[in-house]
PDB file of N, CA and C in Angstrom:
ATOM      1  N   UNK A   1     125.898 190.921 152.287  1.00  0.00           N
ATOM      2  CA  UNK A   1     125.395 189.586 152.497  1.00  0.00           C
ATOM      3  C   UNK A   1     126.393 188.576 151.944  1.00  0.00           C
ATOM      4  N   UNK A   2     126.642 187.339 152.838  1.00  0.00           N
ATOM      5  CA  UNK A   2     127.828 186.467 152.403  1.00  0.00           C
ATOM      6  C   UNK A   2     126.976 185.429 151.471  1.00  0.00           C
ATOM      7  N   UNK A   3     127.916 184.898 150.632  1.00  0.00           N
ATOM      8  CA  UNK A   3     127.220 183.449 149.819  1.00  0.00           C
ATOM      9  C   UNK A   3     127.413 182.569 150.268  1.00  0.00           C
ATOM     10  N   UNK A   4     126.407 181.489 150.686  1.00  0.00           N
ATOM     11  CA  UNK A   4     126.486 180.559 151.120  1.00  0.00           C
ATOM     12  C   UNK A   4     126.657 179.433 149.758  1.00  0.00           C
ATOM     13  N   UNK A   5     127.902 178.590 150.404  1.00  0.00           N
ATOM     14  CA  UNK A   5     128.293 177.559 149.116  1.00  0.00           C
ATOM     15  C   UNK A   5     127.530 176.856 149.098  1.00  0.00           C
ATOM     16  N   UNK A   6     126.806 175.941 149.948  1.00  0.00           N
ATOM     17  CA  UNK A   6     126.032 175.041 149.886  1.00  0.00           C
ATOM     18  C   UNK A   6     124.640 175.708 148.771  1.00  0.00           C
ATOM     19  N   UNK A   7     123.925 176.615 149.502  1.00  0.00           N
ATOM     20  CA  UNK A   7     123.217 177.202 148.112  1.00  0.00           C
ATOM     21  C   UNK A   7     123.772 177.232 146.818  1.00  0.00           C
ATOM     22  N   UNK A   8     124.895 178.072 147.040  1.00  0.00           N
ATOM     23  CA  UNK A   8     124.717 178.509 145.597  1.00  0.00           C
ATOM     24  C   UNK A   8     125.373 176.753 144.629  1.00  0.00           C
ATOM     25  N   UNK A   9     126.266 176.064 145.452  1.00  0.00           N
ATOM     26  CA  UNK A   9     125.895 174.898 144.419  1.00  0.00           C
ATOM     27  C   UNK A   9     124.920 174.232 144.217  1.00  0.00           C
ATOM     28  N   UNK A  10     123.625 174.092 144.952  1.00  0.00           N
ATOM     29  CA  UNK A  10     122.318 173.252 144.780  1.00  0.00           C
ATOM     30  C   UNK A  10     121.819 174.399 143.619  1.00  0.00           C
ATOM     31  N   UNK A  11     121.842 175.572 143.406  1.00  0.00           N
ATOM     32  CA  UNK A  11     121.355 176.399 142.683  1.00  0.00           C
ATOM     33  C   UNK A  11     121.934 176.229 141.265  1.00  0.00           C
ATOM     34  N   UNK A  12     123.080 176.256 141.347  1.00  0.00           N
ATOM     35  CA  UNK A  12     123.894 175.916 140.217  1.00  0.00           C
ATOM     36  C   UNK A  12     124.068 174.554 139.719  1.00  0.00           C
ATOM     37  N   UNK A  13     123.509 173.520 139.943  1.00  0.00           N
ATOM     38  CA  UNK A  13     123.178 172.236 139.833  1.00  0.00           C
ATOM     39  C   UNK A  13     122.098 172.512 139.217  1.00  0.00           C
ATOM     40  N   UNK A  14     120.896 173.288 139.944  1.00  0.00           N
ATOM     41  CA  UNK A  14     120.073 172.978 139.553  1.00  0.00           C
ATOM     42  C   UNK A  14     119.597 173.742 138.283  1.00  0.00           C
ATOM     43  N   UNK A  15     119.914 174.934 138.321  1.00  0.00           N
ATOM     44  CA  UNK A  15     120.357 175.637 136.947  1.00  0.00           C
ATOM     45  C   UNK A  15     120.939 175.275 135.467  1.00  0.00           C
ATOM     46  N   UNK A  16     121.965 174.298 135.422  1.00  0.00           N
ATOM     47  CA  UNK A  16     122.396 173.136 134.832  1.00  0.00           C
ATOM     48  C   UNK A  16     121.781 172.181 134.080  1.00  0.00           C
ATOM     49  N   UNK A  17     120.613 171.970 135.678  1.00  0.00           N
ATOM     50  CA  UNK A  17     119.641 170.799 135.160  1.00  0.00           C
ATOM     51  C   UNK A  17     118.556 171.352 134.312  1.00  0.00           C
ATOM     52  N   UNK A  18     117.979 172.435 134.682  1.00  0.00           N
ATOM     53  CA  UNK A  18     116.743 173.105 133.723  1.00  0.00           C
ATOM     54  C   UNK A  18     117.408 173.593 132.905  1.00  0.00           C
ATOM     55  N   UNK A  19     118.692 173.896 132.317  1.00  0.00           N
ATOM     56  CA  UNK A  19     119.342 174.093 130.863  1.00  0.00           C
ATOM     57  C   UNK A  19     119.101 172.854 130.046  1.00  0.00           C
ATOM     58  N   UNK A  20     119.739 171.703 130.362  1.00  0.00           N
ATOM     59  CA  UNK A  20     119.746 170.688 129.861  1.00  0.00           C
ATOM     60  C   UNK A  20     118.250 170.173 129.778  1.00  0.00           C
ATOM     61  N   UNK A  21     117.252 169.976 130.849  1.00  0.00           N
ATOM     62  CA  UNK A  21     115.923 169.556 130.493  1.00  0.00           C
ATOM     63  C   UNK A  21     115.207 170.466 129.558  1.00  0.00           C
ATOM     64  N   UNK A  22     115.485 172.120 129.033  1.00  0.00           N
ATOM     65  CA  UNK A  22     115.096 172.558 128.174  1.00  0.00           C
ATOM     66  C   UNK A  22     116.129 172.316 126.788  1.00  0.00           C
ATOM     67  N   UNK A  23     117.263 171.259 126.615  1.00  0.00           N
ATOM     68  CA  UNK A  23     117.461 170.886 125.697  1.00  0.00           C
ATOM     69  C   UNK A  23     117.138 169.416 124.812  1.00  0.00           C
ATOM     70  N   UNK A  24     116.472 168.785 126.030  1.00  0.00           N
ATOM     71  CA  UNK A  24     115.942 167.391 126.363  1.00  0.00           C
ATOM     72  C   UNK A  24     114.521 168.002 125.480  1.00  0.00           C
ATOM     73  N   UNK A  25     113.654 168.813 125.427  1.00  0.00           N
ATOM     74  CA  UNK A  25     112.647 168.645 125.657  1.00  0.00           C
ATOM     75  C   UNK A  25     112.625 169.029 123.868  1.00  0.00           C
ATOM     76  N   UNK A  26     113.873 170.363 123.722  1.00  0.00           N
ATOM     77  CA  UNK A  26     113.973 170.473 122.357  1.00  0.00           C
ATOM     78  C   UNK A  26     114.305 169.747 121.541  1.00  0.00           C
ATOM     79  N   UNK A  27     114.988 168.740 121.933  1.00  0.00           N
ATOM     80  CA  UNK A  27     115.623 167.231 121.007  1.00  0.00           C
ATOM     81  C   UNK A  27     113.943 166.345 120.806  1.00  0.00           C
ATOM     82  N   UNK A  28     112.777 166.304 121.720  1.00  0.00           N
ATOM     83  CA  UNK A  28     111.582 165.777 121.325  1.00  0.00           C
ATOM     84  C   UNK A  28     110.934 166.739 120.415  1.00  0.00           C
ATOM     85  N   UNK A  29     111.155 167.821 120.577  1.00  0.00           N
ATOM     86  CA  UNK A  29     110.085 168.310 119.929  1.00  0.00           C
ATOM     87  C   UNK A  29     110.705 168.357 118.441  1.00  0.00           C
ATOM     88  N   UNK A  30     111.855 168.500 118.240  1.00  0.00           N
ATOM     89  CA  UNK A  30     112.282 168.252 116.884  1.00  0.00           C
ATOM     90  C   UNK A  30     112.457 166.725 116.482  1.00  0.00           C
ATOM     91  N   UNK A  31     112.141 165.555 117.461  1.00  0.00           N
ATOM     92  CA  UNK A  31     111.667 164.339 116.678  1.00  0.00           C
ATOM     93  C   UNK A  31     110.531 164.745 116.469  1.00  0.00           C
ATOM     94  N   UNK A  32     109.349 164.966 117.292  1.00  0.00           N
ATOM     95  CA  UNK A  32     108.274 164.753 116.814  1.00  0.00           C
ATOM     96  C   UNK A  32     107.650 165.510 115.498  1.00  0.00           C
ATOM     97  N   UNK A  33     109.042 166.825 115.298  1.00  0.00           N
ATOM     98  CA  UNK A  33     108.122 167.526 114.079  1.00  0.00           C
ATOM     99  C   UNK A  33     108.962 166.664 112.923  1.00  0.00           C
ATOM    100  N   UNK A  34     110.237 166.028 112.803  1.00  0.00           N
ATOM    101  CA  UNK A  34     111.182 165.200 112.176  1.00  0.00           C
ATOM    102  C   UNK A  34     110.111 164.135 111.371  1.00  0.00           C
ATOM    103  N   UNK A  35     109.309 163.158 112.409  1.00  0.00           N
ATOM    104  CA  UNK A  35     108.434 162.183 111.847  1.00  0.00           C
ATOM    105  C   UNK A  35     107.117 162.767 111.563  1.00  0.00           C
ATOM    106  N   UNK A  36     106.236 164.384 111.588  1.00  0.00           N
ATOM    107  CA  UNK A  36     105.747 164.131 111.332  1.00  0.00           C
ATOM    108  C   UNK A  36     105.032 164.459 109.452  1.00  0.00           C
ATOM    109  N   UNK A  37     103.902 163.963 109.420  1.00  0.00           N
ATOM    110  CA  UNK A  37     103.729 164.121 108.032  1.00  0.00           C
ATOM    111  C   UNK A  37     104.837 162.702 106.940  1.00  0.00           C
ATOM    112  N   UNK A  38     105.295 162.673 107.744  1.00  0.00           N
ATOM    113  CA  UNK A  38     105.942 161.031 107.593  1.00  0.00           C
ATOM    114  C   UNK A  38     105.321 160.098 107.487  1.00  0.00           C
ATOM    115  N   UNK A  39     105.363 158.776 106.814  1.00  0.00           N
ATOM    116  CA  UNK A  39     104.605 157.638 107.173  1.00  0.00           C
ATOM    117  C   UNK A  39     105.094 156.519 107.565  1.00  0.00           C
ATOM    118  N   UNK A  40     106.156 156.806 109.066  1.00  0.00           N
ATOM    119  CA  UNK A  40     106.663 155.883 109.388  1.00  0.00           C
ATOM    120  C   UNK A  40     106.144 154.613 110.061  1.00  0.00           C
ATOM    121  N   UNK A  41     106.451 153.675 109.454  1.00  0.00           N
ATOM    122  CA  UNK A  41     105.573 152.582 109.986  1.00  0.00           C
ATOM    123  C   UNK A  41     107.047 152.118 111.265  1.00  0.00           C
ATOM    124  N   UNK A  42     107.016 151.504 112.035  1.00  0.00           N
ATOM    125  CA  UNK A  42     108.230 151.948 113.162  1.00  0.00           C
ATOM    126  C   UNK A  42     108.736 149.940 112.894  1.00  0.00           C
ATOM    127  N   UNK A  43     107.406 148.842 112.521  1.00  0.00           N
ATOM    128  CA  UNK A  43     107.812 147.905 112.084  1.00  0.00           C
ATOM    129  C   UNK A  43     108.232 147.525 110.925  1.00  0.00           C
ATOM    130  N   UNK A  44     108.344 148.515 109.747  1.00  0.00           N
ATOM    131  CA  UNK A  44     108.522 147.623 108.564  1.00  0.00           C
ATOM    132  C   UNK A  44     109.555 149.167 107.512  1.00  0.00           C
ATOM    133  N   UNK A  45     109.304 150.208 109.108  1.00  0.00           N
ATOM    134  CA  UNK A  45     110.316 151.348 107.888  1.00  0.00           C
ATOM    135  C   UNK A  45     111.869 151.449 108.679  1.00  0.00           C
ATOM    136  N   UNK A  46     112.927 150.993 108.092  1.00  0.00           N
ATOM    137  CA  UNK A  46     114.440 151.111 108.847  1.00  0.00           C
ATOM    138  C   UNK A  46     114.652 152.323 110.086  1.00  0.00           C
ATOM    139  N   UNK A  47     113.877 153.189 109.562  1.00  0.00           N
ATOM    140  CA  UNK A  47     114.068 154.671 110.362  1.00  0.00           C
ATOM    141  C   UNK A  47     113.233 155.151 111.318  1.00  0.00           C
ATOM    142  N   UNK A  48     112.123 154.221 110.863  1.00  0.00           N
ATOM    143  CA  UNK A  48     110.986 154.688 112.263  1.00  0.00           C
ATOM    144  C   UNK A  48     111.371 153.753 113.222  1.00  0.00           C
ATOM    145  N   UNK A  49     111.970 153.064 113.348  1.00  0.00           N
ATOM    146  CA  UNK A  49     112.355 152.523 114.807  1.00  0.00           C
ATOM    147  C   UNK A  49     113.606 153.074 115.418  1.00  0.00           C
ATOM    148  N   UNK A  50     114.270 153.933 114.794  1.00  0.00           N
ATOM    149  CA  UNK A  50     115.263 155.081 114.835  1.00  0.00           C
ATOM    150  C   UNK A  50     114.846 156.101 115.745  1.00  0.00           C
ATOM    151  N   UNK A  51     114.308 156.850 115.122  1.00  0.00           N
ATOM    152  CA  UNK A  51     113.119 157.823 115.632  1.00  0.00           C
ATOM    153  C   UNK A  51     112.630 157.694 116.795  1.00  0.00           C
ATOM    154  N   UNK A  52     111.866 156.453 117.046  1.00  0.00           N
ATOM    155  CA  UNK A  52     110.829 156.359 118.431  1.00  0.00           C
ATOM    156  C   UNK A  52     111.939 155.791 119.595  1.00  0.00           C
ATOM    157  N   UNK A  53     113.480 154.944 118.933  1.00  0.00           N
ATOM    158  CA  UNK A  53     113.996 154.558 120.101  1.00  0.00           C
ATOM    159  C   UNK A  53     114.382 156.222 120.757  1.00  0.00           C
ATOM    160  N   UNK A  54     115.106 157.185 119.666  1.00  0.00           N
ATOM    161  CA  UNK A  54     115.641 158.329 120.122  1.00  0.00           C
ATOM    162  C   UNK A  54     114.623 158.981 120.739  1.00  0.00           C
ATOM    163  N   UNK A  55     113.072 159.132 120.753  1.00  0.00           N
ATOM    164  CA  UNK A  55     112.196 159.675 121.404  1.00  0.00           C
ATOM    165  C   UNK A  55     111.840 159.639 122.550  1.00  0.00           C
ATOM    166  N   UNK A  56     111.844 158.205 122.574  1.00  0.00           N
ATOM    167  CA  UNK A  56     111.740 157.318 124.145  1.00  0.00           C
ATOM    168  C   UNK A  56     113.546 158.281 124.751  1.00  0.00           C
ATOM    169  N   UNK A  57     114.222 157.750 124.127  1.00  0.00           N
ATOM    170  CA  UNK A  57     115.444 157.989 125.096  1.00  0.00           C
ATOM    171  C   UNK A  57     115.339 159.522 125.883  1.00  0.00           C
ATOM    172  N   UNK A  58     114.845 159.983 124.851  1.00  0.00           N
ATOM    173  CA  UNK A  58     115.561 161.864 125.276  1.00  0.00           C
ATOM    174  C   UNK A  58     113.786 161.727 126.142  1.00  0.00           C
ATOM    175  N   UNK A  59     112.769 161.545 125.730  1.00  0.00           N
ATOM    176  CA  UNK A  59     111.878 161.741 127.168  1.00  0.00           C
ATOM    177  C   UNK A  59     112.046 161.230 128.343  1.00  0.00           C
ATOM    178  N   UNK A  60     112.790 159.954 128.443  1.00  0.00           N
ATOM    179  CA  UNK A  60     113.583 158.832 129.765  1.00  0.00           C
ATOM    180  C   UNK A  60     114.348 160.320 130.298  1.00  0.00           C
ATOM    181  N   UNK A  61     115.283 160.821 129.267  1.00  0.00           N
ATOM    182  CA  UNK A  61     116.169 161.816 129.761  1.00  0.00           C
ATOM    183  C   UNK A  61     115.644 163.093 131.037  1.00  0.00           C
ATOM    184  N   UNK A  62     114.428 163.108 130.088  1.00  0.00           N
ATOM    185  CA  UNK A  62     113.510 164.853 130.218  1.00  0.00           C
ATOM    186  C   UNK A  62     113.103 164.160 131.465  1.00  0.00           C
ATOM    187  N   UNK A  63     112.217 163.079 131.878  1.00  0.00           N
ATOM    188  CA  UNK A  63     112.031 162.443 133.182  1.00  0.00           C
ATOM    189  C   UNK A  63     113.220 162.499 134.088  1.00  0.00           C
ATOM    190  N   UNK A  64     114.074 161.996 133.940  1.00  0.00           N
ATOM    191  CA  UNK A  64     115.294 162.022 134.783  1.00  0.00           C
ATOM    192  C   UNK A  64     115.751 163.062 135.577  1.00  0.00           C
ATOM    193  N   UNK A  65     115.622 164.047 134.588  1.00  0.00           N
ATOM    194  CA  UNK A  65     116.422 165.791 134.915  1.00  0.00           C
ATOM    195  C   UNK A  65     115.193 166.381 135.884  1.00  0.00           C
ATOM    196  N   UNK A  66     113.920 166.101 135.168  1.00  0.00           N
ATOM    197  CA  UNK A  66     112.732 166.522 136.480  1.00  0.00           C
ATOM    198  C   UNK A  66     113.136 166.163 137.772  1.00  0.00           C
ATOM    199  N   UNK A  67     113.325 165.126 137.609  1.00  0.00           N
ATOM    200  CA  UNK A  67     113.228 164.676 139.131  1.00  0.00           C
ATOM    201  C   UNK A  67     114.538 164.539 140.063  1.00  0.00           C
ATOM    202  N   UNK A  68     115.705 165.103 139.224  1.00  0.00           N
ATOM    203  CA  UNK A  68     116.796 165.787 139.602  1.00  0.00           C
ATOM    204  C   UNK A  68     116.572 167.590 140.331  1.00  0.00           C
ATOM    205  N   UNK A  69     115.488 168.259 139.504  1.00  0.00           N
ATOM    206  CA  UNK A  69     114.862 169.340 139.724  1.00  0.00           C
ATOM    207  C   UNK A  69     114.439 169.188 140.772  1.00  0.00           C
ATOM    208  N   UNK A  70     113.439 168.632 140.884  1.00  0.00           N
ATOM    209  CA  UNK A  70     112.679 168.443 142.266  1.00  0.00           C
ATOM    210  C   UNK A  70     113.622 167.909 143.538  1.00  0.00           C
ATOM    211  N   UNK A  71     114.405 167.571 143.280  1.00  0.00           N
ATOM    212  CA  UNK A  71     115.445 166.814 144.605  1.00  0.00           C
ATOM    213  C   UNK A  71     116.355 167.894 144.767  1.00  0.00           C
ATOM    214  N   UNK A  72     116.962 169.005 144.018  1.00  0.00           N
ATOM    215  CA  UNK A  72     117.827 169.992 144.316  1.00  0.00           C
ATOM    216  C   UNK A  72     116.854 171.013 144.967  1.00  0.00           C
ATOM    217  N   UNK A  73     115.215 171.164 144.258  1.00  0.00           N
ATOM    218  CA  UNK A  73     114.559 171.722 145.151  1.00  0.00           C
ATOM    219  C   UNK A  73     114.357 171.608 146.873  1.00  0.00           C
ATOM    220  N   UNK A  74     113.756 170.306 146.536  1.00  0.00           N
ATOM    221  CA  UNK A  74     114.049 169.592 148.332  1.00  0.00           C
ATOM    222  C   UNK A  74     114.877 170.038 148.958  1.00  0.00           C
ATOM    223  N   UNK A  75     116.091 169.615 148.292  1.00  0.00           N
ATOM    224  CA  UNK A  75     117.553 169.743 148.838  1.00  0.00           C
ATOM    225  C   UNK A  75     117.792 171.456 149.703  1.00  0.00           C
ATOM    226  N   UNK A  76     117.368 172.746 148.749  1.00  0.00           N
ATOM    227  CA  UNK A  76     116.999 173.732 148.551  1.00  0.00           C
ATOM    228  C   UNK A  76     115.826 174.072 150.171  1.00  0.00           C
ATOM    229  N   UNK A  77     114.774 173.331 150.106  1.00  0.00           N
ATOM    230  CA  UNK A  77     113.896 173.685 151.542  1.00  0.00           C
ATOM    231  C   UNK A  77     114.550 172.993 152.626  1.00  0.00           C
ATOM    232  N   UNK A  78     114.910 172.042 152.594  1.00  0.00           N
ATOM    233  CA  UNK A  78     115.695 171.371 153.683  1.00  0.00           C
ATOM    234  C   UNK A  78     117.258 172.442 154.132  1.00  0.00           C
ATOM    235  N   UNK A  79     117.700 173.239 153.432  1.00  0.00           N
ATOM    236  CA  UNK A  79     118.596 174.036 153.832  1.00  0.00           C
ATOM    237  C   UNK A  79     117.873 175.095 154.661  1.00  0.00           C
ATOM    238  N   UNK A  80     116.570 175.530 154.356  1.00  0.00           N
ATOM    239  CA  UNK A  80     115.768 176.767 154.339  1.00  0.00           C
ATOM    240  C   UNK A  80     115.311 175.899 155.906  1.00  0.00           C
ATOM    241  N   UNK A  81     115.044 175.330 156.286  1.00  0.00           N
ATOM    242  CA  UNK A  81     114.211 174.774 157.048  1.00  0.00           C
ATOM    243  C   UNK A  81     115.143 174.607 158.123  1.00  0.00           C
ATOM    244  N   UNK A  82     116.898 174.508 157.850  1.00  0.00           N
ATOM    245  CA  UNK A  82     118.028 174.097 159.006  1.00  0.00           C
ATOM    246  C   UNK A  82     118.039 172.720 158.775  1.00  0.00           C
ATOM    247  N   UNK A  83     117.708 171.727 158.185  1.00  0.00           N
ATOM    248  CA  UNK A  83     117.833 170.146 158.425  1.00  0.00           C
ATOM    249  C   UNK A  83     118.519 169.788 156.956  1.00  0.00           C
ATOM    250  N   UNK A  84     119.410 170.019 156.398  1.00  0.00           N
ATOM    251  CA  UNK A  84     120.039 169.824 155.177  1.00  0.00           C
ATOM    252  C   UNK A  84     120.974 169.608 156.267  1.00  0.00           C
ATOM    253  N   UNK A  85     121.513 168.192 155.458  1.00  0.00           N
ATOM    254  CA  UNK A  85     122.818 167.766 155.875  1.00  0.00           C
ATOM    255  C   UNK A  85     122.294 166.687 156.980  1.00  0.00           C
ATOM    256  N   UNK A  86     121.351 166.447 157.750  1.00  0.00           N
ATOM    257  CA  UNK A  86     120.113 165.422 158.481  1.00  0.00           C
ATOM    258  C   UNK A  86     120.051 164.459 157.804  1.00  0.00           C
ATOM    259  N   UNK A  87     120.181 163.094 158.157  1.00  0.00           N
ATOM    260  CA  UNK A  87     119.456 162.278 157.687  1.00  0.00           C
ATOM    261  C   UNK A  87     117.862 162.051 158.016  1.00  0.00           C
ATOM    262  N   UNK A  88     117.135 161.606 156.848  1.00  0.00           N
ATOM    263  CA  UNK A  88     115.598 161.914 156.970  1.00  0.00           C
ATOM    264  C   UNK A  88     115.484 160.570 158.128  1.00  0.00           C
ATOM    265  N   UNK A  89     115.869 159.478 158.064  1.00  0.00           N
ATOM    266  CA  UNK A  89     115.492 158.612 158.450  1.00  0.00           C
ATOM    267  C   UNK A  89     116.605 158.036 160.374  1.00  0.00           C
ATOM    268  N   UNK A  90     117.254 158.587 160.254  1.00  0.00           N
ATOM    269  CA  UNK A  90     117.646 157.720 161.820  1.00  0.00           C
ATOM    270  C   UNK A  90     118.277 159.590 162.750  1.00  0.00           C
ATOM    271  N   UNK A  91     118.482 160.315 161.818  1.00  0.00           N
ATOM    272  CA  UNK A  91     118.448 161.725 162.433  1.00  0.00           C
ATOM    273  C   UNK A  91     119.956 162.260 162.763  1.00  0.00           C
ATOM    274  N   UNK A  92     121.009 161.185 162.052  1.00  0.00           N
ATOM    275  CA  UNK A  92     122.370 161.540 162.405  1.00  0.00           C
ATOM    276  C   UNK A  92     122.591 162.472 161.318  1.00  0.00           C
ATOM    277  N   UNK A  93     123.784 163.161 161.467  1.00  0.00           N
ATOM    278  CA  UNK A  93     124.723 164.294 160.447  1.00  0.00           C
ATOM    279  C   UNK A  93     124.549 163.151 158.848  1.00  0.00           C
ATOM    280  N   UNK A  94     124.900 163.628 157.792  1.00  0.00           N
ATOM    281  CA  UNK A  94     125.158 163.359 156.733  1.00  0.00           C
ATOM    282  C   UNK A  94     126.431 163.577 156.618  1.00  0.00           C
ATOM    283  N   UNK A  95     127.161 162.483 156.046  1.00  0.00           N
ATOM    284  CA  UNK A  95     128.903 162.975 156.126  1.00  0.00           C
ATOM    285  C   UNK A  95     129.147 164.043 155.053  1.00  0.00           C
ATOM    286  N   UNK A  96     129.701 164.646 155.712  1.00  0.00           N
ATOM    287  CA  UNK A  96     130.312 165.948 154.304  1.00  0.00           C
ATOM    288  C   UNK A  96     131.070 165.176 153.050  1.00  0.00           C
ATOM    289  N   UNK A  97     131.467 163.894 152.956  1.00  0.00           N
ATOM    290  CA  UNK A  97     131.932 163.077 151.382  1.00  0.00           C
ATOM    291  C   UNK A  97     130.425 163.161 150.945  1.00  0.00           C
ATOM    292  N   UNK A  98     129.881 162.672 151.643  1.00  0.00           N
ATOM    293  CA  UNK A  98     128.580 162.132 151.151  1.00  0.00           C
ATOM    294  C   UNK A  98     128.062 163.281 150.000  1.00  0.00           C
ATOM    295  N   UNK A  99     127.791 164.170 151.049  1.00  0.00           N
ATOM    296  CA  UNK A  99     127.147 165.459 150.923  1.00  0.00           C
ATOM    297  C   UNK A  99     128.004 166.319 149.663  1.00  0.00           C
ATOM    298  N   UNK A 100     129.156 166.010 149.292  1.00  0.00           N
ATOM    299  CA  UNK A 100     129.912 166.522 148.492  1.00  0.00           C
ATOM    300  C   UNK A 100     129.657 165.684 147.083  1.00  0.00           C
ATOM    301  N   UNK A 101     129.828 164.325 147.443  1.00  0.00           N
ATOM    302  CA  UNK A 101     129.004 163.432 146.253  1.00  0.00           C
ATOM    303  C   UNK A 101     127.962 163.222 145.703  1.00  0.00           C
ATOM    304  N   UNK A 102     127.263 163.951 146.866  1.00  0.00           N
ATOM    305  CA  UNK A 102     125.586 164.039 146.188  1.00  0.00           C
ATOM    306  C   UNK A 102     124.774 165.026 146.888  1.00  0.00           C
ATOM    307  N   UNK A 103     124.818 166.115 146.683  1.00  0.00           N
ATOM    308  CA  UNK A 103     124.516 167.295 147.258  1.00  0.00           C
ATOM    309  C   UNK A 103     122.933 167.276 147.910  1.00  0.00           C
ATOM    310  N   UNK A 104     122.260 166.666 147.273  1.00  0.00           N
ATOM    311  CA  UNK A 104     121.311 166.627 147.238  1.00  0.00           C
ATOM    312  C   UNK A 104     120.492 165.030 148.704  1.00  0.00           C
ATOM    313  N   UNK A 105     121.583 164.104 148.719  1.00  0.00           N
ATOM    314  CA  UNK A 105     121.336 163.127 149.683  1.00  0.00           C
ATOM    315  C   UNK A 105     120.548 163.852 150.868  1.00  0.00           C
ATOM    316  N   UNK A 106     119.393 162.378 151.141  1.00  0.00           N
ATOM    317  CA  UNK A 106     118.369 162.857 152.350  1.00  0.00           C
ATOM    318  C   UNK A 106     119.196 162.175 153.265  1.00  0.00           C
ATOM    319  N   UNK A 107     119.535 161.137 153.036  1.00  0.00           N
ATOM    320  CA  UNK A 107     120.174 159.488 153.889  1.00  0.00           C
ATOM    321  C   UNK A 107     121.339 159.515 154.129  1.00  0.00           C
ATOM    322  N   UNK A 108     121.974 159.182 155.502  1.00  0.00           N
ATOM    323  CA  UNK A 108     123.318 158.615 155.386  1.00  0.00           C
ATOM    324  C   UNK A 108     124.031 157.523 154.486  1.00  0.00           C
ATOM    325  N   UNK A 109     124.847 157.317 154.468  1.00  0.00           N
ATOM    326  CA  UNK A 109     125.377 156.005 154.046  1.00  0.00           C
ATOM    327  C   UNK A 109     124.947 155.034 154.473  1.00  0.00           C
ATOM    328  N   UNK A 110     124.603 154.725 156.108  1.00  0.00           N
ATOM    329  CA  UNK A 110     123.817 153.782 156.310  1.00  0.00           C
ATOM    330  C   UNK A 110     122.700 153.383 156.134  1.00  0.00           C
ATOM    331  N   UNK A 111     121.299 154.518 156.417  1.00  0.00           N
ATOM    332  CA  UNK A 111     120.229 154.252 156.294  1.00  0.00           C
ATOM    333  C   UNK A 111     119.871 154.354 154.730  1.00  0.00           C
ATOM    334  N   UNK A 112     120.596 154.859 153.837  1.00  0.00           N
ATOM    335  CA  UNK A 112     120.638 154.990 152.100  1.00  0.00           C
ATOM    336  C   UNK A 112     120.677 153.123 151.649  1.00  0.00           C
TER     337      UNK A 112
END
């Protein structure tokens, strides 16, 4: 059986991405055990506004990489299906730059 490149880089992208979102998720869970038993007040203690900005950030992060997941998935049935490389919306080819820049693109350049 031959490897198809296009798979195996959406796979390997996406592999990447659930490494990193399981390091995203470990950077929260060691804030949240960091502050707790703490009595950070986040207005009046130097460090608790430390804390909750870095909390917010790395969950913004953990959001991000999901939905990087889910689009290499897509990306992933739309190969399975024959219409990878389609634009969803006017039905022309996807340019192969495109497609090389963002593996994952539904849209041409134009209709994007």
């Amino acid at each position: 059986m031959t490897s198809d490149p296009i798979r195996d880089r959406l796979l390997a992208r996406r592999d990447a991405t659930l490494r990193r979102l399981a390091g995203l998720r470990g950077d929260v869970r060691g804030l949240v055990e960091a502050s707790r038993g703490s009595n950070a007040d986040d207005e009046h203690d130097p460090e608790g506004a430390t804390i909750a900005f870095e909390r917010a950030q790395a969950e913004a992060l953990a959001t991000q990489a999901t939905a990087e997941i889910d689009e290499a998935d897509a990306a992933l049935a739309r190969l399975d299906a024959g219409t990878y490389g389609t634009c969803e919306s006017c039905g022309r080819p996807i340019a192969p730059g495109r497609l090389e820049a963002r593996p994952t693109a539904r849209r041409c350049i134009d209709c994007a």
